[in-house]
Protein backbone atom coordinates (compact mmCIF):
# COMPACT_ATOMS: atom_id res chain seq x y z
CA UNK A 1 108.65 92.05 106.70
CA UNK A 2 106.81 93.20 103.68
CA UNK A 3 107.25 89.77 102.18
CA UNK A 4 105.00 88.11 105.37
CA UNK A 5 102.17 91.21 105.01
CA UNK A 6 102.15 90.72 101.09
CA UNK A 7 98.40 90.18 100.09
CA UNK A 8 99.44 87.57 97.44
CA UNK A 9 100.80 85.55 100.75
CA UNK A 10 103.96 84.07 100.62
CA UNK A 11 103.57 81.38 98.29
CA UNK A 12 101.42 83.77 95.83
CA UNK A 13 104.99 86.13 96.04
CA UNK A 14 106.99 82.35 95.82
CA UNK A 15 105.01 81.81 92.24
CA UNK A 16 105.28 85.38 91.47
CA UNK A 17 108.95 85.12 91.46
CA UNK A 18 109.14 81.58 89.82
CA UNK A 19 107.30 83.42 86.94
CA UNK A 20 110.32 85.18 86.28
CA UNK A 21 112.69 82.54 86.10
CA UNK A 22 110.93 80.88 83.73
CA UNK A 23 110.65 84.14 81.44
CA UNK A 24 114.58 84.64 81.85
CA UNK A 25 114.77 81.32 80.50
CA UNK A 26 112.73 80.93 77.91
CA UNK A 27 114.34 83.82 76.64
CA UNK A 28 117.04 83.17 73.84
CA UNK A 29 121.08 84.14 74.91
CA UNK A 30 120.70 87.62 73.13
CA UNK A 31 117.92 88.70 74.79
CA UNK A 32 118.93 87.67 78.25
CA UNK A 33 121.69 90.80 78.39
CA UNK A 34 118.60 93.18 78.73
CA UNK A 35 116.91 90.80 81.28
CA UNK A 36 116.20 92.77 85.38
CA UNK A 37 118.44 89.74 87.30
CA UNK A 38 116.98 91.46 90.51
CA UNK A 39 113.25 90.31 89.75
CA UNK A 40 115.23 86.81 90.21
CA UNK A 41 114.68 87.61 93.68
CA UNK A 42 113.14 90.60 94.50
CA UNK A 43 109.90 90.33 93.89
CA UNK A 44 109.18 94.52 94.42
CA UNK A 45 110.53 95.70 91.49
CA UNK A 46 110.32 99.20 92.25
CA UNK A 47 112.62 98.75 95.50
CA UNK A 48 116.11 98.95 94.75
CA UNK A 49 119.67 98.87 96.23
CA UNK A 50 121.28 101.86 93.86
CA UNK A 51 124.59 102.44 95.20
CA UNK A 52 126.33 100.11 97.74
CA UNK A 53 129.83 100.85 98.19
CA UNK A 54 130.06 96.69 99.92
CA UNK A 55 132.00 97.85 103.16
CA UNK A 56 130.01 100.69 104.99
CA UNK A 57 128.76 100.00 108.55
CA UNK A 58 125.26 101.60 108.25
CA UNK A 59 125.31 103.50 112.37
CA UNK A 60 123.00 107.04 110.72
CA UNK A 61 121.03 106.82 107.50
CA UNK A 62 119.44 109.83 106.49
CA UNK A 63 115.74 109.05 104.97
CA UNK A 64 112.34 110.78 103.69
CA UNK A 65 109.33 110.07 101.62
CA UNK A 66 111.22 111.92 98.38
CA UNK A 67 114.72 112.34 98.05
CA UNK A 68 115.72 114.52 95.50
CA UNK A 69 118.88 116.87 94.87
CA UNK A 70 119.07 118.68 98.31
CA UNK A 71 118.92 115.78 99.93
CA UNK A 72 122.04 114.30 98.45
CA UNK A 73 123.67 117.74 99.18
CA UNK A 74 122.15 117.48 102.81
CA UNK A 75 123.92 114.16 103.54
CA UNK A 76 127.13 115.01 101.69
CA UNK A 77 127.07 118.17 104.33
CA UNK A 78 126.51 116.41 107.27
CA UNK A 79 129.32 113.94 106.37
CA UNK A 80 131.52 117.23 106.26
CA UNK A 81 130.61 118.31 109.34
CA UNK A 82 130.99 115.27 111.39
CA UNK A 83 127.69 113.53 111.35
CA UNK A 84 128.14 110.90 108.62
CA UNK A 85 125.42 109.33 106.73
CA UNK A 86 126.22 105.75 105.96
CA UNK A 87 122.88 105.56 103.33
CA UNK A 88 120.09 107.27 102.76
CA UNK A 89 116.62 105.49 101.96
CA UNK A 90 114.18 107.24 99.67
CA UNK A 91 110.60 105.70 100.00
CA UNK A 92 109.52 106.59 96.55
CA UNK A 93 110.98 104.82 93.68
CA UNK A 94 114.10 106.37 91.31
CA UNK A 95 116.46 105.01 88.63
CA UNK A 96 115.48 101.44 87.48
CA UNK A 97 112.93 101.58 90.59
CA UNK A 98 110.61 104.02 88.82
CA UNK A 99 110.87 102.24 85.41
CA UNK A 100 110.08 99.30 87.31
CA UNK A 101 107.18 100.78 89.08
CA UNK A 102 104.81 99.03 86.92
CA UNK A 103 105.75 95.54 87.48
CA UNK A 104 104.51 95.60 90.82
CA UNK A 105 101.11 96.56 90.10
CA UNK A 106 100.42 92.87 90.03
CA UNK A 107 99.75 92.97 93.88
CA UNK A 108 96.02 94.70 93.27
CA UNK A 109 95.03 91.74 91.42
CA UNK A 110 95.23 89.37 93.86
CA UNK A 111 93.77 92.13 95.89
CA UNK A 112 91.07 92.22 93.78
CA UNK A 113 90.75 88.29 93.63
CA UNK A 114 90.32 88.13 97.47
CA UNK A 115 87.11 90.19 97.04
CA UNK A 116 85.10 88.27 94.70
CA UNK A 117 86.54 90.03 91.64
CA UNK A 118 86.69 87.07 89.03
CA UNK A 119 90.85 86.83 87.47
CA UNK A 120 90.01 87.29 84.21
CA UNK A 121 88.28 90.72 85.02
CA UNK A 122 90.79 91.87 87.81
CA UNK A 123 94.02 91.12 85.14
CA UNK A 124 91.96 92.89 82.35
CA UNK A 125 91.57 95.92 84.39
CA UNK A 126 95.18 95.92 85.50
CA UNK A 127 96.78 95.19 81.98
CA UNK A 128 95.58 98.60 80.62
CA UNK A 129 96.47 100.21 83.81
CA UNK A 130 99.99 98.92 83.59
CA UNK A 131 100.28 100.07 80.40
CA UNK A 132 99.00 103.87 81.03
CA UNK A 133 101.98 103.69 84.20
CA UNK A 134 105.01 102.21 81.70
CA UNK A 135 104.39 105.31 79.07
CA UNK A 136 104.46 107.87 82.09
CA UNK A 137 107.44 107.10 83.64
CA UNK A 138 109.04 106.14 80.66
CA UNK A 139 110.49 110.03 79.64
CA UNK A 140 112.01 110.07 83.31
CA UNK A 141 115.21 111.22 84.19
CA UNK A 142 115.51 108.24 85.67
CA UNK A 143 119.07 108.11 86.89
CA UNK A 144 119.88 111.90 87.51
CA UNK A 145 119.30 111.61 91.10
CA UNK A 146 121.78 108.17 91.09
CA UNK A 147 124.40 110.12 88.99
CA UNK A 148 124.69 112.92 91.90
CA UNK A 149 124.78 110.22 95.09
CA UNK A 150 127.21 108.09 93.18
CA UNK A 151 129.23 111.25 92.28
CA UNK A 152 129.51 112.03 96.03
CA UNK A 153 129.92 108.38 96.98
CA UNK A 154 127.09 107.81 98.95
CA UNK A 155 125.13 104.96 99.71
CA UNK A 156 121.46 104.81 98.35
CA UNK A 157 118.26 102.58 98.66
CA UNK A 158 114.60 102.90 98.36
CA UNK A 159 111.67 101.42 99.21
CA UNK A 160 108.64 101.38 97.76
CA UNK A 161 106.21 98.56 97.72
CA UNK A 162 107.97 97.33 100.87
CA UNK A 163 106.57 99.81 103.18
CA UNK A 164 103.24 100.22 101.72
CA UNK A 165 102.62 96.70 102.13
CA UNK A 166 103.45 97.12 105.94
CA UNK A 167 100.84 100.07 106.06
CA UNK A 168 98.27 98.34 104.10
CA UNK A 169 98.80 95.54 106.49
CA UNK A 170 98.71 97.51 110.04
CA UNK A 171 95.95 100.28 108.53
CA UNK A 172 93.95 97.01 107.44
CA UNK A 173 94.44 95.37 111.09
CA UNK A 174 93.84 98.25 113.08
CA UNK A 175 90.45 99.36 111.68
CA UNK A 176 89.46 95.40 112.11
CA UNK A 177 90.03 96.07 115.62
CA UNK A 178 87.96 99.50 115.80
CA UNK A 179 85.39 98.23 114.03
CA UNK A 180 83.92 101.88 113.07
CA UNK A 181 80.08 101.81 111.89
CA UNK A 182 79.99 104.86 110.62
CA UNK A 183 82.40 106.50 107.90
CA UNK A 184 82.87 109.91 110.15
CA UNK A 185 84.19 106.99 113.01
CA UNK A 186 86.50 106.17 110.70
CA UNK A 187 87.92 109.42 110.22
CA UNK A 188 88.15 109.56 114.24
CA UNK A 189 89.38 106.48 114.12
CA UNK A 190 92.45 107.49 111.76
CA UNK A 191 93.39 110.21 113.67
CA UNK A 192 94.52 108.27 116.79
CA UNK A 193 97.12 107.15 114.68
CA UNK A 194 100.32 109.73 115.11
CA UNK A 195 101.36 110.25 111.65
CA UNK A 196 97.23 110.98 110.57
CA UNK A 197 97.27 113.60 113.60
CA UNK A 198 99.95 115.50 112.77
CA UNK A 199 99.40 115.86 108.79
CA UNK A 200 95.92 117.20 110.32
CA UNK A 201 98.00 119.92 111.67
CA UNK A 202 100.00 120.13 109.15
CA UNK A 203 96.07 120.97 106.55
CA UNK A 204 96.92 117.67 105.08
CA UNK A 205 95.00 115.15 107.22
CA UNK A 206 92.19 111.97 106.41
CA UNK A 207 89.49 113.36 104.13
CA UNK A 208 86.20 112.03 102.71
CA UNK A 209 86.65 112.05 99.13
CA UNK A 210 82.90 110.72 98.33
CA UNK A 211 80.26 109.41 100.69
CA UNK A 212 78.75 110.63 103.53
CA UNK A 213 80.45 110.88 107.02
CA UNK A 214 76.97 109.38 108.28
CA UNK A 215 77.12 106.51 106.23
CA UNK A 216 78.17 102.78 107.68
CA UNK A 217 81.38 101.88 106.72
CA UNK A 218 79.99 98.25 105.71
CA UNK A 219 82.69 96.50 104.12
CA UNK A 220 85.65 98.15 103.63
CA UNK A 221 88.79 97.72 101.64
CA UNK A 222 92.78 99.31 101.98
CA UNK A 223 93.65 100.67 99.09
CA UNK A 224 97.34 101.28 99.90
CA UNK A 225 99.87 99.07 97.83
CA UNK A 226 100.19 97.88 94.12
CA UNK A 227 102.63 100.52 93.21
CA UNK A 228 100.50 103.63 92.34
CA UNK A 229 96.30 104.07 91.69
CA UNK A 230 94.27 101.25 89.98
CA UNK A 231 92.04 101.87 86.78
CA UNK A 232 89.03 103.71 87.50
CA UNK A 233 87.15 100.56 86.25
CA UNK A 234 88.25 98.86 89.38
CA UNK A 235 85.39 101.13 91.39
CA UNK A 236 82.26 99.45 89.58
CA UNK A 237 83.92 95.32 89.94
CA UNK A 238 84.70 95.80 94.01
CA UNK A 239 81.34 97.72 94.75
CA UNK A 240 79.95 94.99 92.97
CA UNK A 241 81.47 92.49 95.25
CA UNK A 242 80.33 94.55 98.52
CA UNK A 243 82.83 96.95 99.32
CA UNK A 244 81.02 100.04 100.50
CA UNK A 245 84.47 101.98 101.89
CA UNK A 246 87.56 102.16 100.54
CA UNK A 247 90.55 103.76 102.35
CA UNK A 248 93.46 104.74 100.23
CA UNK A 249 96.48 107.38 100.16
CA UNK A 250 95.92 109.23 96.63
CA UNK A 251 92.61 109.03 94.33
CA UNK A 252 92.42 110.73 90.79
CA UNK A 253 89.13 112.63 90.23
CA UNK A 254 87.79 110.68 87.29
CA UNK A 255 88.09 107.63 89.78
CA UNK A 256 86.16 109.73 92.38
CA UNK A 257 83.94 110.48 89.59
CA UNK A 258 83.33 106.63 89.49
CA UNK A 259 83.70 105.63 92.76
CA UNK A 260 80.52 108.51 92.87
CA UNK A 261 78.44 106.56 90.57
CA UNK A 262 78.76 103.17 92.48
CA UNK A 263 77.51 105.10 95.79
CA UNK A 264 81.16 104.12 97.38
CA UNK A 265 82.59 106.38 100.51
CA UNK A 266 85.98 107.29 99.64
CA UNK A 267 88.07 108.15 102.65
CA UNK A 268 91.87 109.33 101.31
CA UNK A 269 93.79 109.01 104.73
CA UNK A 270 96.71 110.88 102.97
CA UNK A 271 99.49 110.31 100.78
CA UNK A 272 102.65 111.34 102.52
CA UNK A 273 100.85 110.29 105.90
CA UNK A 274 100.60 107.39 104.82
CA UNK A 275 103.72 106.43 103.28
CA UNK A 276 105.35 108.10 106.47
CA UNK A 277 103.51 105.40 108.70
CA UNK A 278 105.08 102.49 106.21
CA UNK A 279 108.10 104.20 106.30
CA UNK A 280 107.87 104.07 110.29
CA UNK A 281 107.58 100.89 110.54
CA UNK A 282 110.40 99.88 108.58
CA UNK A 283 112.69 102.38 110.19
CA UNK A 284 111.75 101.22 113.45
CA UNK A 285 113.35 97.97 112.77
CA UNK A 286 116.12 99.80 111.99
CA UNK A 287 116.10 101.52 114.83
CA UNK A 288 115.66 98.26 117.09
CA UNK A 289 119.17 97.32 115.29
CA UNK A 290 120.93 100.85 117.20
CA UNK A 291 120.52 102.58 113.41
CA UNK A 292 120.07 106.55 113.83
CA UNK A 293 117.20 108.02 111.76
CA UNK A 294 117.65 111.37 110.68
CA UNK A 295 114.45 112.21 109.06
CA UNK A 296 113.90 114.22 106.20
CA UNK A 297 112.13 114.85 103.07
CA UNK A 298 108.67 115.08 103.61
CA UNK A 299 108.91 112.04 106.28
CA UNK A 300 106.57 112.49 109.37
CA UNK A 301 109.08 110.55 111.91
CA UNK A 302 107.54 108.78 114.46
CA UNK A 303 109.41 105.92 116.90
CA UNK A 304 106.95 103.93 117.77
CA UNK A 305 109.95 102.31 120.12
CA UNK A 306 110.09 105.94 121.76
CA UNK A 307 106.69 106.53 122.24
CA UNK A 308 106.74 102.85 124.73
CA UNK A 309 109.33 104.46 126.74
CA UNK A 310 107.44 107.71 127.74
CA UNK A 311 104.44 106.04 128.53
């Protein structure tokens, strides 16, 4: 799925990986003991399989946007009480996921490239990015949450980059269809979709961050994969290839600051909104497969499957 909606394409995620192989082996036998084997083939390097015990039937997986302590406790209750969680899938990354998350921020310069932005800029902008993200999460705990599933002996995933791409993808397709002129249609426009609705109830709905709701949309861009935010340089390069809108989950304020200065409309749909519509999708598929979903964490469940059948 998230492989097919990738905005590198598949044969710009078919390179992507190839690039690895050829790091692996250019590297000499020492160094290869430290090498990520995963990136071999998984080219979302902050999407993991943690803890797979090789012979559970997955029937009920227990999921949310962040998993953290009680929700390890939550599933190792319910399997006490007779509702059994075969795996639970975290959305945001943990363990080697979250060191990892940086490797994946190669996805915005392709998304960059597809604008107009020239490589050399859009790599630039990304390299010192990438390096701000790898000293962040580097002091992590990184494996604390691993230590406690594996401890109770249950099964653990996440999925990151995989189900933003799918919202990046559907967010990017659905506004096509709208076709919204001005930026406070947009914001309408949003709310139609379930999970946007319901974190407006919730006080944590679609916002305009910059701009003016009376503004044309013009050319707009989804900002909603790549791993975490872009450099605030990116604001200047894409306004100067025509993108008047941008629509995106999470914005710092010294990138609103910028995106200010270019005259740009920032509409932040919302963060765990958003990642609760990837998430969706994904589980969906699941769902399709007779896989229970027992929500939790933060996740704004909605069955897209269910919602056919009561119309």
């Amino acid at each position: 799925m998230a492989i097919a909606v990738d905005p590198r394409g598949v044969k710009g995620v078919q390179e992507y990986l190839k690039g690895f192989k050829k790091d692996f082996d250019d590297l000499k036998t020492k160094e290869k003991e430290y090498f990520d084997m995963d990136c071999l083939t998984n080219p979302y390097s902050d999407c993991r399989i943690h803890l797979d015990d090789g012979k559970t039937n997955v029937k009920r997986v227990l999921t949310g946007i962040d998993i953290g302590d009680g929700e390890i406790l939550l599933a190792s209750q319910l399997n006490e009480r007779g509702k059994p969680i075969d795996l639970i899938v975290a959305h945001h990354p943990i363990g080697k996921a979250l060191a990892g998350l940086h490797s994946v921020m190669d996805l915005f310069v392709s998304i960059m490239v597809k604008i107009g932005v020239p490589v050399h800029v859009a790599e630039e902008i990304t390299d010192e990015r990438v390096k701000e993200v790898v000293r962040s999460v580097h002091p992590a705990n990184h494996y604390k949450l691993i230590d406690l599933a594996r401890a109770l002996k249950i099964n653990l995933i996440n999925t990151h980059t995989i189900t933003d791409n799918l919202v990046n993808d559907y967010l990017r397709k659905y506004i096509e269809k709208r076709k919204p002129r001005a930026v406070g249609d947009l914001m309408e426009i949003l709310l139609e979709i379930p999970e946007y609705h319901e974190a407006k109830k919730r006080g944590a709905g679609p916002s305009l961050f910059a701009g003016n709701p009376k503004h044309q949309v013009g050319k707009f861009l989804v900002d909603m994969t790549g791993g975490t935010n872009p450099s605030d340089k990116v604001y200047k390069e894409i306004s100067r290839c025509g993108i008047s809108t941008i629509i995106g989950m999470h914005i710092k304020d010294t990138a609103r600051d910028k995106a200010n200065e270019h005259h740009m409309n920032i509409v932040i749909a919302g963060h765990i909104a958003s990642d609760s519509l990837g998430m969706n999708l994904f589980l969906d598929e699941l769902e399709k497969k007779g896989v229970e979903i027992v929500p939790c964490g933060g996740l704004i469940r909605v069955s897209r499957a269910e919602r056919k059948q009561k119309r």
